[in-house]
Protein backbone atom coordinates (compact mmCIF):
# COMPACT_ATOMS: atom_id res chain seq x y z
CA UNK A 1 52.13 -18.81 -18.01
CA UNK A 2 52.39 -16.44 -14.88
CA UNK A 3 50.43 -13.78 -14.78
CA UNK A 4 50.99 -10.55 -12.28
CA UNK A 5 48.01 -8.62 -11.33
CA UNK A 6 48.38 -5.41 -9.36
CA UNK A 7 46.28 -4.63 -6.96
CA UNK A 8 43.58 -2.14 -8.33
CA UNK A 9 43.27 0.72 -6.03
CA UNK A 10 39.96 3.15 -6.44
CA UNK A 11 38.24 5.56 -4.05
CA UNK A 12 35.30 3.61 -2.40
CA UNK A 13 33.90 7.04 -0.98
CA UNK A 14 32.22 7.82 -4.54
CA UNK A 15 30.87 4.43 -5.00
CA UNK A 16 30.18 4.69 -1.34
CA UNK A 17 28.32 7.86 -1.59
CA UNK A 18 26.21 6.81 -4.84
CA UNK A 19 24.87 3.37 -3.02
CA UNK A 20 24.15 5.81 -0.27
CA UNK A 21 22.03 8.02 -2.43
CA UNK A 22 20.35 5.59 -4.53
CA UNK A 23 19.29 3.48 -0.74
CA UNK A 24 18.18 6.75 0.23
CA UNK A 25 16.05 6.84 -2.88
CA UNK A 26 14.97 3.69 -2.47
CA UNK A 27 13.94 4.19 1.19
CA UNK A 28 11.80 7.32 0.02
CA UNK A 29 10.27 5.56 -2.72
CA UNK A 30 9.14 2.69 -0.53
CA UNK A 31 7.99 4.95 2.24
CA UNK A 32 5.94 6.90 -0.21
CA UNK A 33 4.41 3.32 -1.86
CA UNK A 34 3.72 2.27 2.21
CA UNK A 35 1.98 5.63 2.64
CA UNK A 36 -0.30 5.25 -0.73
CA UNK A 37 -1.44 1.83 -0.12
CA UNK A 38 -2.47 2.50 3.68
CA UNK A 39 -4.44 5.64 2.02
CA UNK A 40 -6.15 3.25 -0.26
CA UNK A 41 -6.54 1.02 2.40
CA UNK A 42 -8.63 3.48 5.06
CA UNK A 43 -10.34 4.96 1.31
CA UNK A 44 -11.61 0.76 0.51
CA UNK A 45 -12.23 0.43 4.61
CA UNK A 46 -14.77 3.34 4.38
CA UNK A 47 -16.43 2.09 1.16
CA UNK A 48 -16.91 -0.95 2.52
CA UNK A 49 -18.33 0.56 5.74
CA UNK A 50 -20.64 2.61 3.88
CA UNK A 51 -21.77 -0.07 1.46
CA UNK A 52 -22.62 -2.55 4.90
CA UNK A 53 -24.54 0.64 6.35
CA UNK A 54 -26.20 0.91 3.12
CA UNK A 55 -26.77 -2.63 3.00
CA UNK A 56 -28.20 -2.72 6.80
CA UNK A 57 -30.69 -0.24 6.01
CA UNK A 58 -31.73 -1.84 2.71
CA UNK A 59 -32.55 -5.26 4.88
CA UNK A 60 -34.38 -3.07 7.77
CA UNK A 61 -37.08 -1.67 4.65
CA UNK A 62 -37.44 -4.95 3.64
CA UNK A 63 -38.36 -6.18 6.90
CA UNK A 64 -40.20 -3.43 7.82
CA UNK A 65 -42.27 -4.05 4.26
CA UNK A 66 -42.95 -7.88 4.87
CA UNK A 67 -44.05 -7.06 8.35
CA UNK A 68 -46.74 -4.41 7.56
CA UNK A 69 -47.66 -6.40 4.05
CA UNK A 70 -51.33 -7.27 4.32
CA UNK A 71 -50.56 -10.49 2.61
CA UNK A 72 -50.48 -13.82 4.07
C-alpha cells in the first residue's frame, strides 16, 4: 500500500503572530509576578527589621532592670 501525501501548505504568520502574543503575555505576567514578590520581599525585610529593633530594645530594658535590681 502506497500512500501520497501532499504537502500541507498554511500561513505561519497567524500561528506566528498568536505565539507572539501569548509570549508577550507570558513575559507581562512574569514581570508582574517578579515585581510582586520583590514588593513582598522589601514589605517581610522591613518587618523583620522592625521586629530586631523591637527586639533590641526589649533586651536593653531587661538589662537595664537586672542592673538597677536591688537584688543579689
Amino acid at each position: 500500500m502506497t500512500q501520497t501525501t501532499e504537502p500541507v501548505s498554511v500561513d505561519a504568520e497567524q500561528y506566528i503572530a498568536r505565539l507572539r502574543t501569548q509570549m508577550a503575555e507570558a513575559w507581562g505576567q512574569t514581570q508582574a509576578e517578579l515585581a510582586l514578590a520583590r514588593e513582598e520581599n522589601t514589605a517581610r525585610a522591613a518587618r523583620e527589621a522592625d521586629k530586631d529593633r523591637r527586639i533590641a530594645e526589649l533586651e536593653s530594658t531587661i538589662a537595664e532592670l537586672r542592673g538597677a535590681s536591688t537584688r543579689p
